[in-house]
Protein backbone atom coordinates (compact mmCIF):
# COMPACT_ATOMS: atom_id res chain seq x y z
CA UNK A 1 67.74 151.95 125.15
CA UNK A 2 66.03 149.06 122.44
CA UNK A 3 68.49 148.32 119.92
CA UNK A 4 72.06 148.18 119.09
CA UNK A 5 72.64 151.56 117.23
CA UNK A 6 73.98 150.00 113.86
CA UNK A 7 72.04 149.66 110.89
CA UNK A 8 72.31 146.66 107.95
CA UNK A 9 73.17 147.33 104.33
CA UNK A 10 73.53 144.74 101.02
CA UNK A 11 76.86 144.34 99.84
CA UNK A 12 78.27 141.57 97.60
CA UNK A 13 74.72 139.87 98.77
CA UNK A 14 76.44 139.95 102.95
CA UNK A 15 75.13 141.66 105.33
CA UNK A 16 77.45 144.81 106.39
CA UNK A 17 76.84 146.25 109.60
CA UNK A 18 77.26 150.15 109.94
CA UNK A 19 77.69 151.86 112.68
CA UNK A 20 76.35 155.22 113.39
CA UNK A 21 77.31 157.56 116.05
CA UNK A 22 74.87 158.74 118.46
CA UNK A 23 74.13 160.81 121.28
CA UNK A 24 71.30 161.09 123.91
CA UNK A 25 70.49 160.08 127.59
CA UNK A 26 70.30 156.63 128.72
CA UNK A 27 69.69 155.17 132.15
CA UNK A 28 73.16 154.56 134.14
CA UNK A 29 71.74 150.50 134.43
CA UNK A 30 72.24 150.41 130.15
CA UNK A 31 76.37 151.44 130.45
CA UNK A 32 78.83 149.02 130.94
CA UNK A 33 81.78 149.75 132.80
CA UNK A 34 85.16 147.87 132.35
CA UNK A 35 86.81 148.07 135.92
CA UNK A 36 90.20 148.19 134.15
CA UNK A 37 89.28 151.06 132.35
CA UNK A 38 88.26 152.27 135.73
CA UNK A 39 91.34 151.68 137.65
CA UNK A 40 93.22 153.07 134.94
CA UNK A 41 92.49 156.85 136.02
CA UNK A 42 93.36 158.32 139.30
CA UNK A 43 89.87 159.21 141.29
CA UNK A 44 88.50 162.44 142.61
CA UNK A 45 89.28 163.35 145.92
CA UNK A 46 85.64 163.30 148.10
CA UNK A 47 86.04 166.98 147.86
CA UNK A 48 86.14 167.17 144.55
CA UNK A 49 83.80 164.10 144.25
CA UNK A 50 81.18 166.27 146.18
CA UNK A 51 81.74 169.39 144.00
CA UNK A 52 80.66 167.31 140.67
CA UNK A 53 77.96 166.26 142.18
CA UNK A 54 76.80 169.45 143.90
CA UNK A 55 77.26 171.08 140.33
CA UNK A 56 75.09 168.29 138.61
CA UNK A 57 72.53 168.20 140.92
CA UNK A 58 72.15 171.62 140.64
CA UNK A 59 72.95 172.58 136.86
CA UNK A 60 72.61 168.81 135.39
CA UNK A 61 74.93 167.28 133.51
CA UNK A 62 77.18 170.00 131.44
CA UNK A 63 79.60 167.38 129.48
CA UNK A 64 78.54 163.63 128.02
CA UNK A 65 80.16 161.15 129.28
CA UNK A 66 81.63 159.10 126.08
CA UNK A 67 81.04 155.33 125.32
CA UNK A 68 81.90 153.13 122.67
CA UNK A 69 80.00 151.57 120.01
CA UNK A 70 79.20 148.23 122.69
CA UNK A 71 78.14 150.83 125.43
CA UNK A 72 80.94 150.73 127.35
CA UNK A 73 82.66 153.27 129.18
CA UNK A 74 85.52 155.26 127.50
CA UNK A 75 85.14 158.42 129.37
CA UNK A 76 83.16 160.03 132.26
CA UNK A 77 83.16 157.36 135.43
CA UNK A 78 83.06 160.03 138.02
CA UNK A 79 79.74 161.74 136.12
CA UNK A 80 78.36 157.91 135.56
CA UNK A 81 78.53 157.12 139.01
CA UNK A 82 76.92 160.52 140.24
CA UNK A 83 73.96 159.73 137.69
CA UNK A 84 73.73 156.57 139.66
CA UNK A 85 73.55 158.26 142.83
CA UNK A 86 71.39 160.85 141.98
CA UNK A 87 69.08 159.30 140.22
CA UNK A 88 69.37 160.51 136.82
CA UNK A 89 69.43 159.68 133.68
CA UNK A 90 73.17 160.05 132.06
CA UNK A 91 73.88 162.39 128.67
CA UNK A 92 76.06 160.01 126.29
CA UNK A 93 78.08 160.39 123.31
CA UNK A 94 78.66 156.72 121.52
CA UNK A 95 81.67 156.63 118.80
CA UNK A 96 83.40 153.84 117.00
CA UNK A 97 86.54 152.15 118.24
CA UNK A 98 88.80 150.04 116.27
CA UNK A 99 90.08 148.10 119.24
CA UNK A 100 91.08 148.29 122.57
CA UNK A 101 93.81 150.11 122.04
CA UNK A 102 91.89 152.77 120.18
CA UNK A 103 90.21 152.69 123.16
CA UNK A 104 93.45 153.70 125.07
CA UNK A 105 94.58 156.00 123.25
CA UNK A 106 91.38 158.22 123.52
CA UNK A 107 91.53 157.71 127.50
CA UNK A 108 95.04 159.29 127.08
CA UNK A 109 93.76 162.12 124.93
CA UNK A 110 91.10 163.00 127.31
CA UNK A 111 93.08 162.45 130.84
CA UNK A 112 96.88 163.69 130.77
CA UNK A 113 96.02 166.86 130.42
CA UNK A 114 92.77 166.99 132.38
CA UNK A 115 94.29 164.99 135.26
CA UNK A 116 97.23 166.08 137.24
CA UNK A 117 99.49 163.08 136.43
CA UNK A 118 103.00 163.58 136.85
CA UNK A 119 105.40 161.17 134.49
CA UNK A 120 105.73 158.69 136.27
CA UNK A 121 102.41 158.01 136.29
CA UNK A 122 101.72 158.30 132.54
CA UNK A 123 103.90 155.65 131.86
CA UNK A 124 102.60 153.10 134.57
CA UNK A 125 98.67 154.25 133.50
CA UNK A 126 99.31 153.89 129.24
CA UNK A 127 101.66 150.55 129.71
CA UNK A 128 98.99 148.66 127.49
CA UNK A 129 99.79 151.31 124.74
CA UNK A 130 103.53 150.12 124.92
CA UNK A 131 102.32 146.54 125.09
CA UNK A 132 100.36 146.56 121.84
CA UNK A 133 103.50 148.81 120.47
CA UNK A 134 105.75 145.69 121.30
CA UNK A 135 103.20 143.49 119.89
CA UNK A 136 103.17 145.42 116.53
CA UNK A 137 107.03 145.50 116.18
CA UNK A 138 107.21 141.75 116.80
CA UNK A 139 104.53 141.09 114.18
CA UNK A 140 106.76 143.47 111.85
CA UNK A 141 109.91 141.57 112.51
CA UNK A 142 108.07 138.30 111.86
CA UNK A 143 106.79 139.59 108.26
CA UNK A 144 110.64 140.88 107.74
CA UNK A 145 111.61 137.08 108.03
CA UNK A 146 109.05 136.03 105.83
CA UNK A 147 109.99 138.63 103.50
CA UNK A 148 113.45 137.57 103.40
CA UNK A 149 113.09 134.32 103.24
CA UNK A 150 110.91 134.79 99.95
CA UNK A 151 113.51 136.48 98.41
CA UNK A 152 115.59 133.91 98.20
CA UNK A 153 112.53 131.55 97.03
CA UNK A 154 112.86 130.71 93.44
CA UNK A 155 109.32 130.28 92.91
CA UNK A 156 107.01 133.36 91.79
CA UNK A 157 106.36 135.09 95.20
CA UNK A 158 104.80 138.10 94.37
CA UNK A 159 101.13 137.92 95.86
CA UNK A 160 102.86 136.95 98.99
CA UNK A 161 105.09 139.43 98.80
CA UNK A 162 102.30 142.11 97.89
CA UNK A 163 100.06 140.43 100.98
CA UNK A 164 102.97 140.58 103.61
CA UNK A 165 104.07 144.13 102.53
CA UNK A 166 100.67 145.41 103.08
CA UNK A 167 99.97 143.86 106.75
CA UNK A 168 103.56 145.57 107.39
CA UNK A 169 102.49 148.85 106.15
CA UNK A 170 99.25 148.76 108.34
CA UNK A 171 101.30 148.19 111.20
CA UNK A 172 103.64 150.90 110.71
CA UNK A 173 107.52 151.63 111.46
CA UNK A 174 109.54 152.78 114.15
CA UNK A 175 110.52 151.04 117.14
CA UNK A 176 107.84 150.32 120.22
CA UNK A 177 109.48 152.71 122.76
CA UNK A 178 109.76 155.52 120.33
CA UNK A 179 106.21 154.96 119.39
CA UNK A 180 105.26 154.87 122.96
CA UNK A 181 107.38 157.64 123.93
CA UNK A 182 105.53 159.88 120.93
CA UNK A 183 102.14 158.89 122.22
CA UNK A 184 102.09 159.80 125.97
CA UNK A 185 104.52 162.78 125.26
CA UNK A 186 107.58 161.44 128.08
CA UNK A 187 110.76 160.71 127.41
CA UNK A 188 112.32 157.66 127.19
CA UNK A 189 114.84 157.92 129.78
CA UNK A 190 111.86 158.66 131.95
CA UNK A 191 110.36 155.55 130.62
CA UNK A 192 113.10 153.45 131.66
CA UNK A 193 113.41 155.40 135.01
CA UNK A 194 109.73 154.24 135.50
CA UNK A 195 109.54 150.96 134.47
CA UNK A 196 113.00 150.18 136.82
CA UNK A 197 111.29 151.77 139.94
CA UNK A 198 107.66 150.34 139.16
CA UNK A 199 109.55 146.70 139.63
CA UNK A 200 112.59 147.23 142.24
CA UNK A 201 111.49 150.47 144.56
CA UNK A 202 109.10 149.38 147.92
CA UNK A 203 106.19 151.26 148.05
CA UNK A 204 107.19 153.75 149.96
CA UNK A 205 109.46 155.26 147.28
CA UNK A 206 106.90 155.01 145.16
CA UNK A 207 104.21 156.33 147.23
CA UNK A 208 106.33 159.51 147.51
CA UNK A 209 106.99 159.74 144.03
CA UNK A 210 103.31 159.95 143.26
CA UNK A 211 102.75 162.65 145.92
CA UNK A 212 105.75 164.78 144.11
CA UNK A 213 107.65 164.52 147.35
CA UNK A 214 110.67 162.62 145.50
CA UNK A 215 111.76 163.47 141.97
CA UNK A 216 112.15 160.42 139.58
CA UNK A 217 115.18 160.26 138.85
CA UNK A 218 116.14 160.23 143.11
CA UNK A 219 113.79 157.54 143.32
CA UNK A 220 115.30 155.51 140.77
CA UNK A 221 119.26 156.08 141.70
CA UNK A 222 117.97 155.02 145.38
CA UNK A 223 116.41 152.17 144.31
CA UNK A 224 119.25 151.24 141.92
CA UNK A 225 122.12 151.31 144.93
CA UNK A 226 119.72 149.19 147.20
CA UNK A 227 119.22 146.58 144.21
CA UNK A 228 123.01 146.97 143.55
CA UNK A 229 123.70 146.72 147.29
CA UNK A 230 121.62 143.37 147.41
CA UNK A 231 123.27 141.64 144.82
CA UNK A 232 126.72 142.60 145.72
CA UNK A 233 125.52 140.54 149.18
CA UNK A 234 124.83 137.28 146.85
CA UNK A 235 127.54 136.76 145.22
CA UNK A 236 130.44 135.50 146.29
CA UNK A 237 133.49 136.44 147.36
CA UNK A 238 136.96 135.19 147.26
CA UNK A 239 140.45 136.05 147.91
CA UNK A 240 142.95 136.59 145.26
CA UNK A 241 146.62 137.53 145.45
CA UNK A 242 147.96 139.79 142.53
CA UNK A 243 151.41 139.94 142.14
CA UNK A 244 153.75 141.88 139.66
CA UNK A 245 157.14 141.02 139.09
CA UNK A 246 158.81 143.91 136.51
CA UNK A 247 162.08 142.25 134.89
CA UNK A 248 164.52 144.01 137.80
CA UNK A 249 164.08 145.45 140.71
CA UNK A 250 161.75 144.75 143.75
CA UNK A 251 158.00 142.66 142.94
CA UNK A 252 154.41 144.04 144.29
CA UNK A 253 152.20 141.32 145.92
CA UNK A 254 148.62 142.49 147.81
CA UNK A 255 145.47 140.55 148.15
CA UNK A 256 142.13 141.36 148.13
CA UNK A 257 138.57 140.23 148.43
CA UNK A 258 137.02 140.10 145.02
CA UNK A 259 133.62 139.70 143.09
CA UNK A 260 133.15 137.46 140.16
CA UNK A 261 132.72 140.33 137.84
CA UNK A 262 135.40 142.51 139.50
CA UNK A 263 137.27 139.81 138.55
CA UNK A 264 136.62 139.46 135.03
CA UNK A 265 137.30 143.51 134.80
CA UNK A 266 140.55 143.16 136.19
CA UNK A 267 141.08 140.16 133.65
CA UNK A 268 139.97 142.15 130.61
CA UNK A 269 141.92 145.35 131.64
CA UNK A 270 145.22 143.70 131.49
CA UNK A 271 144.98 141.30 128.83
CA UNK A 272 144.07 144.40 126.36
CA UNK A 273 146.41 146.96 127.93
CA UNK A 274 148.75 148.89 125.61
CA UNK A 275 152.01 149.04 126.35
């Protein structure tokens, strides 16, 4: 392919680049491929691998495979890599995207329903959508600070005011999880179930999670008595003797072996008991 597809125009005597949309057929060489857009998406099996390219060998290339407006790969790795293979040249469709996270959320659009991906791994495939979202809420709690902080300015604020309510309104409300729990369609207990087996559970759980031979939620209640189990091993125990004297009659004395926080329950219990 020669140029970049954009085109120039005169504004304001700058030179404003506009981009059009295209589609056509390119040689495989001309796409770029991001290998962590790659990894993203769960692969064909060689079965199905071999079907694809049985079917384009024989019938061509049915769908385009979708780029963005740098050439890169949005869409279509399994069909760009047959192309390679085979020998042929590769049917395109090149949009505009904002950002990378634009970017994202058209992967998402095009995948969790085409792909069989179970919860679990929606949430451990989008988690650079919930990054930005995180991102996006800090930024909005910054420009609350600034906002407040100007109201209590004496001096005439209002441009500032008018700047930093904009950039807040571009960015949107609602908290990151919500957001993020909106976007990829799972809830956010399953979010949480996710994100706690993704960092404590071995492989194994996980493995089986994947392969729908473990739910979620068994998965993460495993994993969250082993972690308990672990830590109950660090800390220390000690021996403390608990004895209750009522005003007449016979007293109660037992010890037992106690953790720090059992401790501290046993503390809080009685100090705010009503009588």
């Amino acid at each position: 392919m020669s140029s970049p597809l954009s085109s120039s125009a005169e504004r304001n005597n700058e030179a404003v680049v506009v981009f059009e949309a295209r589609s056509g057929y390119c040689s495989p060489d001309e796409v770029i491929v991001n290998p962590h857009y790659k990894q993203l998406l769960p692969r064909p099996t060689d079965k199905e691998y071999e079907n694809i390219k049985e079917s384009i060998r024989i019938h061509g290339q049915q769908k385009p495979v979708e780029l963005d407006q740098h050439m890169v790969m949005v869409d279509g790795f399994t069909r760009l890599d047959i192309c390679l293979e085979l020998k042929k040249q590769v049917w395109f469709d090149q949009k505009y995207y904002e950002d990378k996270t634009a970017i994202l959320l058209q992967m998402k659009i095009l995948n969790l329903d085409r792909r069989n991906l179970i919860d679990y791994q929606k949430v451990l495939l989008y988690d650079e959508i919930f990054q930005h979202e995180k991102k996006q809420a800090e930024k909005r709690s910054e420009i609350n600070i600034k906002l407040a902080t100007l109201a209590h300015t004496k001096a005439d604020t209002k441009d500032q005011e008018k700047i930093l309510k904009e950039e807040r309104d571009k960015i949107g409300t609602g908290r990151a999880v919500d957001k993020y729990s909106k976007i990829i369609d799972v809830s956010q207990a399953t979010i949480r179930k996710t994100r706690y087996v993704d960092e404590h559970a071995d492989k194994k759980i996980k493995d089986r999670v994947v392969k729908k031979e473990m739910s979620l939620s068994e998965a993460y209640w495993k994993t969250r008595e082993k972690v308990t189990r672990k830590s109950h091993k660090k800390e220390k125990m000690k021996e403390y003797t608990f004895t209750i004297t009522p005003s007449t009659g016979s007293g109660w004395k037992t010890r037992r072996m106690l953790r720090p926080k059992q401790v501290t329950l046993i503390k809080s219990f009685i100090l705010h008991m009503k009588v």
